[in-house]
N, C-alpha and C. Protein backbone atom coordinates (compact mmCIF):
# COMPACT_ATOMS: atom_id res chain seq x y z
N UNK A 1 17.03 -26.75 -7.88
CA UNK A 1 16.77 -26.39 -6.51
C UNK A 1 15.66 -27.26 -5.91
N UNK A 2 14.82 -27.36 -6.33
CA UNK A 2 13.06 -28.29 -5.85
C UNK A 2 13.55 -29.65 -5.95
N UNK A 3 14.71 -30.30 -6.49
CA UNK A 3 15.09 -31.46 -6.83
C UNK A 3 15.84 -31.82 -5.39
N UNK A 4 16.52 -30.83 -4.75
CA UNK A 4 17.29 -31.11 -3.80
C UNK A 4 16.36 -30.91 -2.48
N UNK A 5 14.91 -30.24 -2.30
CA UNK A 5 14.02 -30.19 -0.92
C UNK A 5 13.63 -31.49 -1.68
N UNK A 6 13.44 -31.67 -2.81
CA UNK A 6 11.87 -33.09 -2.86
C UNK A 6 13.13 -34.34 -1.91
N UNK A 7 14.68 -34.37 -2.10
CA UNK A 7 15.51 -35.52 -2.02
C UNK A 7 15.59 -35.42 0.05
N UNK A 8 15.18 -34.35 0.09
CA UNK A 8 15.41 -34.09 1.58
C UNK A 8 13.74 -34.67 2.21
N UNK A 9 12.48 -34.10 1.36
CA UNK A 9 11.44 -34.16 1.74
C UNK A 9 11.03 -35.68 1.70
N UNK A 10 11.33 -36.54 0.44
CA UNK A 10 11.15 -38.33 0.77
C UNK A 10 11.90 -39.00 1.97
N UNK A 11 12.56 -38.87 2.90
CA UNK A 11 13.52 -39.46 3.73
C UNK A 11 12.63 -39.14 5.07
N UNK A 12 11.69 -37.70 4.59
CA UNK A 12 11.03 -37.30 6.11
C UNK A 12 9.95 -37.84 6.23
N UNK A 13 9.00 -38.28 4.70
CA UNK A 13 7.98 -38.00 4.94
C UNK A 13 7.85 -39.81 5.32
N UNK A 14 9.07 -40.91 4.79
CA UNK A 14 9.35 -42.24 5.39
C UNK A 14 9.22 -42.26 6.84
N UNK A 15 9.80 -41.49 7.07
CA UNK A 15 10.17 -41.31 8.68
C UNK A 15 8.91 -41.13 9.12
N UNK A 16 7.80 -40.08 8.97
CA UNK A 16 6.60 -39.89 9.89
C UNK A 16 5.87 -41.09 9.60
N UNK A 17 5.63 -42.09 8.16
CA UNK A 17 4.97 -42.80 8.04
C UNK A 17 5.32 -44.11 8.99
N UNK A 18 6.82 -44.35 9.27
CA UNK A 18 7.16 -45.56 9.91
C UNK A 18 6.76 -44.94 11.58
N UNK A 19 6.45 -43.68 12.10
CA UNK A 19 6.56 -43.05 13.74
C UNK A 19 5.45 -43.58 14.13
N UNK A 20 5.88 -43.47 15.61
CA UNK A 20 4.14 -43.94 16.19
C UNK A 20 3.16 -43.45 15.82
N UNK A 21 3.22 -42.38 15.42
CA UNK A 21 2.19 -41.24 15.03
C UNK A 21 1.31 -41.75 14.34
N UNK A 22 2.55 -41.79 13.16
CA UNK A 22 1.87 -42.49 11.49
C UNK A 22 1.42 -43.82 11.51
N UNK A 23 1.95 -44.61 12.14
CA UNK A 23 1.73 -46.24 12.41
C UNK A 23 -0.04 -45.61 13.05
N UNK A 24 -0.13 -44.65 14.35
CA UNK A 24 -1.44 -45.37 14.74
C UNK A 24 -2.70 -44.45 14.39
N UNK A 25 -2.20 -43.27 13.37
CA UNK A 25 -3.09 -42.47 12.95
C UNK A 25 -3.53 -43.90 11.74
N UNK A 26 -3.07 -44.61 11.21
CA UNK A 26 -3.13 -45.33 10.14
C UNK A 26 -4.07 -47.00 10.49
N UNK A 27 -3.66 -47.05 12.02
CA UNK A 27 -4.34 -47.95 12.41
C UNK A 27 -5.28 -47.93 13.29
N UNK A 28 -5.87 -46.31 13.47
CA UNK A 28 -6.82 -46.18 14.36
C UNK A 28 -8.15 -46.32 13.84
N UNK A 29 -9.42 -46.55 14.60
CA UNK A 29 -10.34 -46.86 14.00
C UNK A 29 -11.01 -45.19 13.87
N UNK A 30 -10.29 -44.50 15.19
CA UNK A 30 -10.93 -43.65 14.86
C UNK A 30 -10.30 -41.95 14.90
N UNK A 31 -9.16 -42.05 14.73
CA UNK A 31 -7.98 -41.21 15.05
C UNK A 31 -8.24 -40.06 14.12
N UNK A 32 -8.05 -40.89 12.65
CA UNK A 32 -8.33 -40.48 11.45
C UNK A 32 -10.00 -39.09 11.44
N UNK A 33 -10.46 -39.99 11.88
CA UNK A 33 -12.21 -39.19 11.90
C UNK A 33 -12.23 -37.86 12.71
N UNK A 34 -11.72 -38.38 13.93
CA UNK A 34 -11.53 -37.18 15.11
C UNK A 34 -11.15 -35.94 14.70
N UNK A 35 -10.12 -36.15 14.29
CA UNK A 35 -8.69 -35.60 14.09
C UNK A 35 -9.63 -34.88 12.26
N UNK A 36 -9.90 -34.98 11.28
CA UNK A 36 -10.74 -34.21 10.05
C UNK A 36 -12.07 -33.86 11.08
N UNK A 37 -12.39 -34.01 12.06
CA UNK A 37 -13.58 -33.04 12.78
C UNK A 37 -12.93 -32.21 13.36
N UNK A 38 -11.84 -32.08 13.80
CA UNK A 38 -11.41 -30.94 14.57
C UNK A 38 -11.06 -29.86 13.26
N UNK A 39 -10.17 -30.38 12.47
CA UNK A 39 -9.50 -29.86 11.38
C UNK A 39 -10.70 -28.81 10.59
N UNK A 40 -11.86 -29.69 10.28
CA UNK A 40 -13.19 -28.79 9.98
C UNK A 40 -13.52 -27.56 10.59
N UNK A 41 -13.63 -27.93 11.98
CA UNK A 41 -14.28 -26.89 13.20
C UNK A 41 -12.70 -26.08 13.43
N UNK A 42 -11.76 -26.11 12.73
CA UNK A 42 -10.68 -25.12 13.07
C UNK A 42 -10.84 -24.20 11.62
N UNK A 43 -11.09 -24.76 10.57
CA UNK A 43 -11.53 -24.42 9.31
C UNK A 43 -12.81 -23.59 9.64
N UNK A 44 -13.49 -23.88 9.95
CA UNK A 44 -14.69 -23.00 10.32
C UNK A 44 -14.28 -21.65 11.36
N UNK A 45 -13.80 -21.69 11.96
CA UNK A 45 -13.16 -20.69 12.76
C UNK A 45 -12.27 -19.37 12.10
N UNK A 46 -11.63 -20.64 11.38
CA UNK A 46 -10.49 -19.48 10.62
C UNK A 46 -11.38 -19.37 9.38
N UNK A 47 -12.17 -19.56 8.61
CA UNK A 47 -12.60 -19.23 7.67
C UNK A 47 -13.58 -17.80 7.49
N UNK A 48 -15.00 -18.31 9.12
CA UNK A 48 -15.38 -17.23 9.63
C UNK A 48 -14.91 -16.02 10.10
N UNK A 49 -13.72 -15.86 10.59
CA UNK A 49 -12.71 -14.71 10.83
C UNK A 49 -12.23 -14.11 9.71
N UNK A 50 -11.48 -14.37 8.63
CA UNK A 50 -11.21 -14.46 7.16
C UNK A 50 -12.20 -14.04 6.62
N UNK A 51 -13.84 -14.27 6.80
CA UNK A 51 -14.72 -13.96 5.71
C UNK A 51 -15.06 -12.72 6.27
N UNK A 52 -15.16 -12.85 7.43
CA UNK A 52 -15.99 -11.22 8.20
C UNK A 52 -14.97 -9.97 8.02
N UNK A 53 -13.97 -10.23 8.01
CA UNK A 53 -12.73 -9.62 7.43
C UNK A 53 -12.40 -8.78 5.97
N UNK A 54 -12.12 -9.86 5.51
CA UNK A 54 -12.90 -9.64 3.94
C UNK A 54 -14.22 -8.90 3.79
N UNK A 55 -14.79 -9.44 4.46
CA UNK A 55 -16.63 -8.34 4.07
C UNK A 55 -16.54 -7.29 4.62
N UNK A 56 -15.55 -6.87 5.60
CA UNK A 56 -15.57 -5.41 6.40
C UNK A 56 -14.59 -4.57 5.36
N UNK A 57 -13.64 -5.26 4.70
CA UNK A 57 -12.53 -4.49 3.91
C UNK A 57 -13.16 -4.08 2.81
N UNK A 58 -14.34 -4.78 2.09
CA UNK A 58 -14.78 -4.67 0.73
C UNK A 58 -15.89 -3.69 0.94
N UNK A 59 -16.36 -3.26 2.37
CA UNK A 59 -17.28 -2.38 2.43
C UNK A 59 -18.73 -3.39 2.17
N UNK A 60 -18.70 -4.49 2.80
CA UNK A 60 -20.40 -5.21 2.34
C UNK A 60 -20.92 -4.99 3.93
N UNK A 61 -19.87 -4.86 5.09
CA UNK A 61 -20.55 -5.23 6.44
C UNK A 61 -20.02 -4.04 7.23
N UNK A 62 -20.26 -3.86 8.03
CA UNK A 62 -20.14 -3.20 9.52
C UNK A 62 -19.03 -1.50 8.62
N UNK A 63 -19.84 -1.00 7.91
CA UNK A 63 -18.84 0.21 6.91
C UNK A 63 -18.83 1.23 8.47
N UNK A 64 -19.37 1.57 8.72
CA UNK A 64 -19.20 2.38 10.34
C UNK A 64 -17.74 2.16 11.03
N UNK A 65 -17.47 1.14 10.84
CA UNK A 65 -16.63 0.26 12.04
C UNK A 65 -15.12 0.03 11.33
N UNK A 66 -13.89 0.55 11.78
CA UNK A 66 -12.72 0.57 11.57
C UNK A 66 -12.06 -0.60 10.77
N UNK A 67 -11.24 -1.18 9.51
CA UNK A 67 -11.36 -2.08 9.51
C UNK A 67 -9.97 -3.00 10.56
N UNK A 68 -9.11 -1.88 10.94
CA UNK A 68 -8.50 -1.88 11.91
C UNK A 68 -8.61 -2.93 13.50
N UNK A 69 -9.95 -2.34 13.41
CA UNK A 69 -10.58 -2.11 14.52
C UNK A 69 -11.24 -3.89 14.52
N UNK A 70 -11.98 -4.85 13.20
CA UNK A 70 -12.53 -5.53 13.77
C UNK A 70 -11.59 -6.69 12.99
N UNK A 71 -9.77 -5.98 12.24
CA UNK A 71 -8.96 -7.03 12.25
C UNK A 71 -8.15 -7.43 13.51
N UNK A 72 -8.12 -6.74 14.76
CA UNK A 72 -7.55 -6.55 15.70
C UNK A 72 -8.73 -7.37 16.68
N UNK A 73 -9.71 -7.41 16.37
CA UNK A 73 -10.90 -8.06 17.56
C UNK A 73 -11.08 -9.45 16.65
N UNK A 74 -10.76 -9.89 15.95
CA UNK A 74 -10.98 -11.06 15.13
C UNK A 74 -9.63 -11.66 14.98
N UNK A 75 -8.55 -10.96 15.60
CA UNK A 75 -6.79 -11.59 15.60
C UNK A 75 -7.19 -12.83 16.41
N UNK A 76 -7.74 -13.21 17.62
CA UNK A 76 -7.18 -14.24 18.40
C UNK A 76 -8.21 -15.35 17.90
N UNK A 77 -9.31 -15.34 17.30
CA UNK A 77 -10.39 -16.38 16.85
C UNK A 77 -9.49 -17.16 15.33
N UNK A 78 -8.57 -15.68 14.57
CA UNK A 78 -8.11 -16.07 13.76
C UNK A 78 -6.77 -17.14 14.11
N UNK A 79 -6.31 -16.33 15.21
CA UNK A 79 -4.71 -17.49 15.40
C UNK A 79 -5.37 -18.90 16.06
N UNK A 80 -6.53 -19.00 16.60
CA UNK A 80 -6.33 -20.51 17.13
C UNK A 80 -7.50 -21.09 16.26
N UNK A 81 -7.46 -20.72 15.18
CA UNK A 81 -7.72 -21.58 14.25
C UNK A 81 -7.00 -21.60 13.18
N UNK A 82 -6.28 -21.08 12.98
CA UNK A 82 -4.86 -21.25 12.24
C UNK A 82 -3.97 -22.44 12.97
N UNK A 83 -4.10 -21.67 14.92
CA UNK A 83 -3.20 -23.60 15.67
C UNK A 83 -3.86 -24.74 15.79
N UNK A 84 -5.22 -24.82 15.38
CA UNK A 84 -5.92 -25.69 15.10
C UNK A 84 -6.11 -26.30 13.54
N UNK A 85 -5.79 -25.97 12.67
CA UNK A 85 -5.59 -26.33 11.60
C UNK A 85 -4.16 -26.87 11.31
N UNK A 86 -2.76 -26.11 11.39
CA UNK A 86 -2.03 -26.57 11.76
C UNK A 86 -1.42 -27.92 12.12
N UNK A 87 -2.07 -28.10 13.80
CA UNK A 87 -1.94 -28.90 14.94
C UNK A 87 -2.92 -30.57 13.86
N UNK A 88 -3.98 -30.09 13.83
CA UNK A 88 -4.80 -31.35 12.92
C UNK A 88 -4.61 -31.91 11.96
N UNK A 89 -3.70 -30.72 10.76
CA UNK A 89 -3.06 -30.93 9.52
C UNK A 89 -1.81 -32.00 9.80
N UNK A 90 -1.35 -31.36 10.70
CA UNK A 90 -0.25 -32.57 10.48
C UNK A 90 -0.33 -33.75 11.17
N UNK A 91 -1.50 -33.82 12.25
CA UNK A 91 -1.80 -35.34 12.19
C UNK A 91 -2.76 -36.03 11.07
N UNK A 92 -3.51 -34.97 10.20
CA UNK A 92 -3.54 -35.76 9.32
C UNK A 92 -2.71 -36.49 8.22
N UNK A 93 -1.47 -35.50 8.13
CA UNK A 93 -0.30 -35.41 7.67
C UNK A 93 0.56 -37.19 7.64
N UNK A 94 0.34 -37.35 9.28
CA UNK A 94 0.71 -38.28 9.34
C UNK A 94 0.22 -39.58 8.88
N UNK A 95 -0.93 -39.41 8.66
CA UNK A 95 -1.78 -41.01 8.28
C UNK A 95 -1.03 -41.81 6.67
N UNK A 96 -0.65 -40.55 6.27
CA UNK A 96 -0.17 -40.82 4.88
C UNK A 96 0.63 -40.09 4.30
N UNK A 97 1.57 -40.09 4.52
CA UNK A 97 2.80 -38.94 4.32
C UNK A 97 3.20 -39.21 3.05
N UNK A 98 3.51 -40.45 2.18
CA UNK A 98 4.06 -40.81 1.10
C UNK A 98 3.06 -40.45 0.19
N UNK A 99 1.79 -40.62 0.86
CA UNK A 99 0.46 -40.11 -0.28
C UNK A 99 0.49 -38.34 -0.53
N UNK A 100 0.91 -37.90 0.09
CA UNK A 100 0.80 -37.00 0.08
C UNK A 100 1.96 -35.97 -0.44
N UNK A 101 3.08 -36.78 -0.24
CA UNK A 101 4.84 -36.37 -1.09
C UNK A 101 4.29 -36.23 -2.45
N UNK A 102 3.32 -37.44 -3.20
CA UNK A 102 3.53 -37.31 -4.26
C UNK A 102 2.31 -36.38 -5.05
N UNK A 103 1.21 -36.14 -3.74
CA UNK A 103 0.01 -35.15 -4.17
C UNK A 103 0.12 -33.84 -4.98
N UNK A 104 0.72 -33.64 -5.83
CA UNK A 104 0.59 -31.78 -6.72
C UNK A 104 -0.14 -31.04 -5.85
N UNK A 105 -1.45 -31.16 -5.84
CA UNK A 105 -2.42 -30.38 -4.57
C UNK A 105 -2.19 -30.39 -3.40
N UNK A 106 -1.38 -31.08 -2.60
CA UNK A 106 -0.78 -30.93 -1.34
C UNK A 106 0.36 -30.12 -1.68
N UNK A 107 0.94 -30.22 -2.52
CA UNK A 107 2.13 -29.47 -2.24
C UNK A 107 1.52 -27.38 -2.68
N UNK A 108 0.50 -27.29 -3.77
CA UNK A 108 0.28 -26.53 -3.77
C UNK A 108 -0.54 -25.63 -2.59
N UNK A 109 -1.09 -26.58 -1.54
CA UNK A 109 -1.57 -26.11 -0.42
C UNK A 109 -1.13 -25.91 0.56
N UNK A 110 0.26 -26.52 0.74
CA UNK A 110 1.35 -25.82 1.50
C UNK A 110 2.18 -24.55 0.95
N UNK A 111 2.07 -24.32 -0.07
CA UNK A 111 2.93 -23.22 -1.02
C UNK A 111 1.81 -21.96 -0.70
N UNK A 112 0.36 -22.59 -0.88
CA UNK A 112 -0.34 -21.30 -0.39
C UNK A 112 -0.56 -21.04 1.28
N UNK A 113 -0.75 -22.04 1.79
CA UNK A 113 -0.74 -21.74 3.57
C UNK A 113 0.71 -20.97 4.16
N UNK A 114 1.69 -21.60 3.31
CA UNK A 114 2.60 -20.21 4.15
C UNK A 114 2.61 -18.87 3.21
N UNK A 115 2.13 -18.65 2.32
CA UNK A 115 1.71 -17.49 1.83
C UNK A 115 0.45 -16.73 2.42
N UNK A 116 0.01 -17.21 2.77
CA UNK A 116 -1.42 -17.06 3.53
C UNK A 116 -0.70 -16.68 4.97
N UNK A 117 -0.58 -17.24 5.55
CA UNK A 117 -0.05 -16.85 6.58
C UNK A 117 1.09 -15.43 6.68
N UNK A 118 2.00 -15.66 5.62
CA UNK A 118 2.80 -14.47 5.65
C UNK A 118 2.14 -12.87 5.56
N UNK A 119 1.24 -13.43 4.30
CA UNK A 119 0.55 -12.05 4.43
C UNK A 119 -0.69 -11.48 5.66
N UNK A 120 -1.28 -12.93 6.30
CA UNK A 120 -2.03 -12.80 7.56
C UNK A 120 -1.32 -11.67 8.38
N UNK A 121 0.08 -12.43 8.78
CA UNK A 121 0.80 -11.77 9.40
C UNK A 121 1.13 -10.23 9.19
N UNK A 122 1.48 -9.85 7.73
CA UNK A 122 2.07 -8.50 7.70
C UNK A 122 0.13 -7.92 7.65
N UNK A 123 -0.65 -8.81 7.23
CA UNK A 123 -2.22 -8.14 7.70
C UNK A 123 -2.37 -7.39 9.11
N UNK A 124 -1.27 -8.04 9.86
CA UNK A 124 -2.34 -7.90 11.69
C UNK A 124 -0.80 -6.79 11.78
N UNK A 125 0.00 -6.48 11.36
CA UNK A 125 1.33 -5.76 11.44
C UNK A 125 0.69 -4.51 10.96
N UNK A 126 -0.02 -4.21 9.97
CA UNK A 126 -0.59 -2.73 9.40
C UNK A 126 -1.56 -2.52 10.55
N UNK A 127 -2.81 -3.39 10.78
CA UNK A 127 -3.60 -3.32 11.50
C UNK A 127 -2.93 -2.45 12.61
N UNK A 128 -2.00 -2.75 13.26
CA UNK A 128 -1.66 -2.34 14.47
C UNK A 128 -0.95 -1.01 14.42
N UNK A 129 -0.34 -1.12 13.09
CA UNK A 129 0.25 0.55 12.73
C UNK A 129 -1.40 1.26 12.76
N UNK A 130 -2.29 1.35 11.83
CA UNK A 130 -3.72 1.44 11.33
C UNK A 130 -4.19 1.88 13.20
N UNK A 131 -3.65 1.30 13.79
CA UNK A 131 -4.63 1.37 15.18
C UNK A 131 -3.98 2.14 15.88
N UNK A 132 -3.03 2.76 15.82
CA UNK A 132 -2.10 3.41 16.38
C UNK A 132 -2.16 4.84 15.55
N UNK A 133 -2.40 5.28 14.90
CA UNK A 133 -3.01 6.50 13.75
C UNK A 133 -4.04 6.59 14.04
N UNK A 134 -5.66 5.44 14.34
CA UNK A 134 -6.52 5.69 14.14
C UNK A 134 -7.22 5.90 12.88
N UNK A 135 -6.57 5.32 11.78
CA UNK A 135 -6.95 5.97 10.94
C UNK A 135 -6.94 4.58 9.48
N UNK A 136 -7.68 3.86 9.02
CA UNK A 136 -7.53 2.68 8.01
C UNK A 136 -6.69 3.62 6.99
N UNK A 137 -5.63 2.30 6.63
CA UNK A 137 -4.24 2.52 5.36
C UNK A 137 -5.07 1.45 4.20
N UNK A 138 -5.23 2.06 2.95
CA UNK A 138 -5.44 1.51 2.02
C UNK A 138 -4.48 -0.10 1.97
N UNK A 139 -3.58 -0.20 2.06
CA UNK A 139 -2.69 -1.17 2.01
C UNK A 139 -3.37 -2.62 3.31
N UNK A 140 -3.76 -2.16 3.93
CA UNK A 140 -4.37 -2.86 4.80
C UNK A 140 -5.46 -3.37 4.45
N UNK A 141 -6.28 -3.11 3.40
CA UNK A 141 -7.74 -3.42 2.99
C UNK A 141 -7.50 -4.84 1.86
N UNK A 142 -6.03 -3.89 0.84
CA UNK A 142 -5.58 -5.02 -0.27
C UNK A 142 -4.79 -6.28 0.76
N UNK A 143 -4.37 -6.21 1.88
CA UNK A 143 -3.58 -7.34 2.53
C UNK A 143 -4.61 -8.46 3.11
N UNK A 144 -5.85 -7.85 3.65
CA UNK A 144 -6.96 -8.14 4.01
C UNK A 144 -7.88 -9.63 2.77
N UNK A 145 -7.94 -8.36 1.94
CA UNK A 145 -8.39 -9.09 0.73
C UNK A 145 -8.09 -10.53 0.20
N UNK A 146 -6.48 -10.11 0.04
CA UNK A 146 -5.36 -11.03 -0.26
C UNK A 146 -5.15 -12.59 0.59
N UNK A 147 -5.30 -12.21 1.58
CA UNK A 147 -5.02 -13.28 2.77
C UNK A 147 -6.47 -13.95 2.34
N UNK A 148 -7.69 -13.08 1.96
CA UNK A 148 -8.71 -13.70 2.10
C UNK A 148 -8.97 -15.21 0.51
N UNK A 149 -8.40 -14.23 -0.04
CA UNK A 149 -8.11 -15.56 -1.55
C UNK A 149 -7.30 -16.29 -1.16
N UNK A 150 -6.29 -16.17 -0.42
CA UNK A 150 -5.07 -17.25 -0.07
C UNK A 150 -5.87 -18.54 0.51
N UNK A 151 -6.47 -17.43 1.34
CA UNK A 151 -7.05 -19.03 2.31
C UNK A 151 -8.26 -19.86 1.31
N UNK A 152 -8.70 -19.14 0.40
CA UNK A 152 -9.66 -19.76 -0.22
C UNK A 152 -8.97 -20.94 -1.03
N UNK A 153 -7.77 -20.27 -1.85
CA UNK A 153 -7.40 -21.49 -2.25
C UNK A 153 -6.66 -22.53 -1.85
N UNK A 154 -6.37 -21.92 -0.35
CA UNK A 154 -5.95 -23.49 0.82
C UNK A 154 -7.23 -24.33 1.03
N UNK A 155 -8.24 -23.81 0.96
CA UNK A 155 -9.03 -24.45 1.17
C UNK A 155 -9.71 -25.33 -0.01
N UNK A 156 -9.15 -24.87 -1.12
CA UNK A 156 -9.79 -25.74 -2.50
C UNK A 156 -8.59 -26.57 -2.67
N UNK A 157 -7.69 -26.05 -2.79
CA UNK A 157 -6.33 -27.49 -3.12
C UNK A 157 -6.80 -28.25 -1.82
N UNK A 158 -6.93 -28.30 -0.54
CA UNK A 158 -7.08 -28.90 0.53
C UNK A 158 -8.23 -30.08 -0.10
N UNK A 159 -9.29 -29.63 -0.68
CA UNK A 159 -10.32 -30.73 -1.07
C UNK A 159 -10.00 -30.95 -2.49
N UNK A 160 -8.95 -30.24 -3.04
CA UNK A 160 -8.67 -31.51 -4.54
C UNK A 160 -7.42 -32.45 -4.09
N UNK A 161 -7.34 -32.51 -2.74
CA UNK A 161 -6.41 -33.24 -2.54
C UNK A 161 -6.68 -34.57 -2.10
N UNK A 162 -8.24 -34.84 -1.79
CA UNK A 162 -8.34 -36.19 -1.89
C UNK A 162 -8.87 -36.44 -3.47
N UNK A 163 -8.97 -35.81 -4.44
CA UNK A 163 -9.53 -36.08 -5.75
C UNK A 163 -8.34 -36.42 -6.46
N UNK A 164 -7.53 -36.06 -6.48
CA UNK A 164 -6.26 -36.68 -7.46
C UNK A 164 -5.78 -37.69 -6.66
């Protein structure tokens, strides 16, 4: 099965490297730089949302305060830095696409970002049941949690991915 996406995935990742994209992310002096500062400061966004999250579910911060309540006020800081990570990822994506077909750690950091995301998602889906009861669902605290290791280890394959 992985034999037949990798035969689909080399033909694409040719393609972005030969696109304008890839041609001038590759030949910019400064495209490259811009473009890992935004990616950072979208990382910082979504990480800070993710951590305050995590610290409200584990009971270290704001225990008064619903955790419902400050996954639902931390949803929109979280999605546009998720479209900011995203949006930056894949122009970094582009600078080197073939480098990156053959990266183990890239591929494991896409295997966890849409896992991360899936469970983000069914995260802000309880939340909203949770807010509609009034009342925090245990299941919401472990989804919380969960999303919160996901992203951690998007964020560590993300930096062993210039090391291999």
């Amino acid at each position: 099965m992985f034999e037949r996406v990798d035969a689909g995935l080399l033909p694409l990742c040719e393609y972005v490297a030969n696109s304008w994209l890839g041609t001038h992310m590759k030949a910019s002096r400064w495209a490259f730089a811009i473009t890992e500062m935004v990616h950072l400061i979208a990382l910082a966004i979504l990480g800070g949302g993710m951590l305050t999250t995590a610290l409200c579910a584990s009971g270290a911060i704001w225990k008064g305060r619903p955790l419902y309540a400050v996954t639902r006020d931390l949803a929109p800081w979280i999605a546009t830095g998720l479209g900011m990570l995203v949006a930056s990822g894949a122009l970094l994506f582009a600078d080197g696409p073939l480098r990156y077909y053959a990266n183990g750690a890239f591929r494991i950091k896409l295997a966890l970002l849409i896992a991360a995301v899936l469970v983000g998602l069914a995260a802000m889906r309880a939340a909203a049941t949770a807010s509609r009861a009034r009342s925090n669902h245990p299941i919401l605290t472990v989804l919380v949690l969960c999303d919160a290791l996901l992203w951690l280890g998007v964020g560590i394959a993300g930096r062993v991915i210039g090391i291999i």
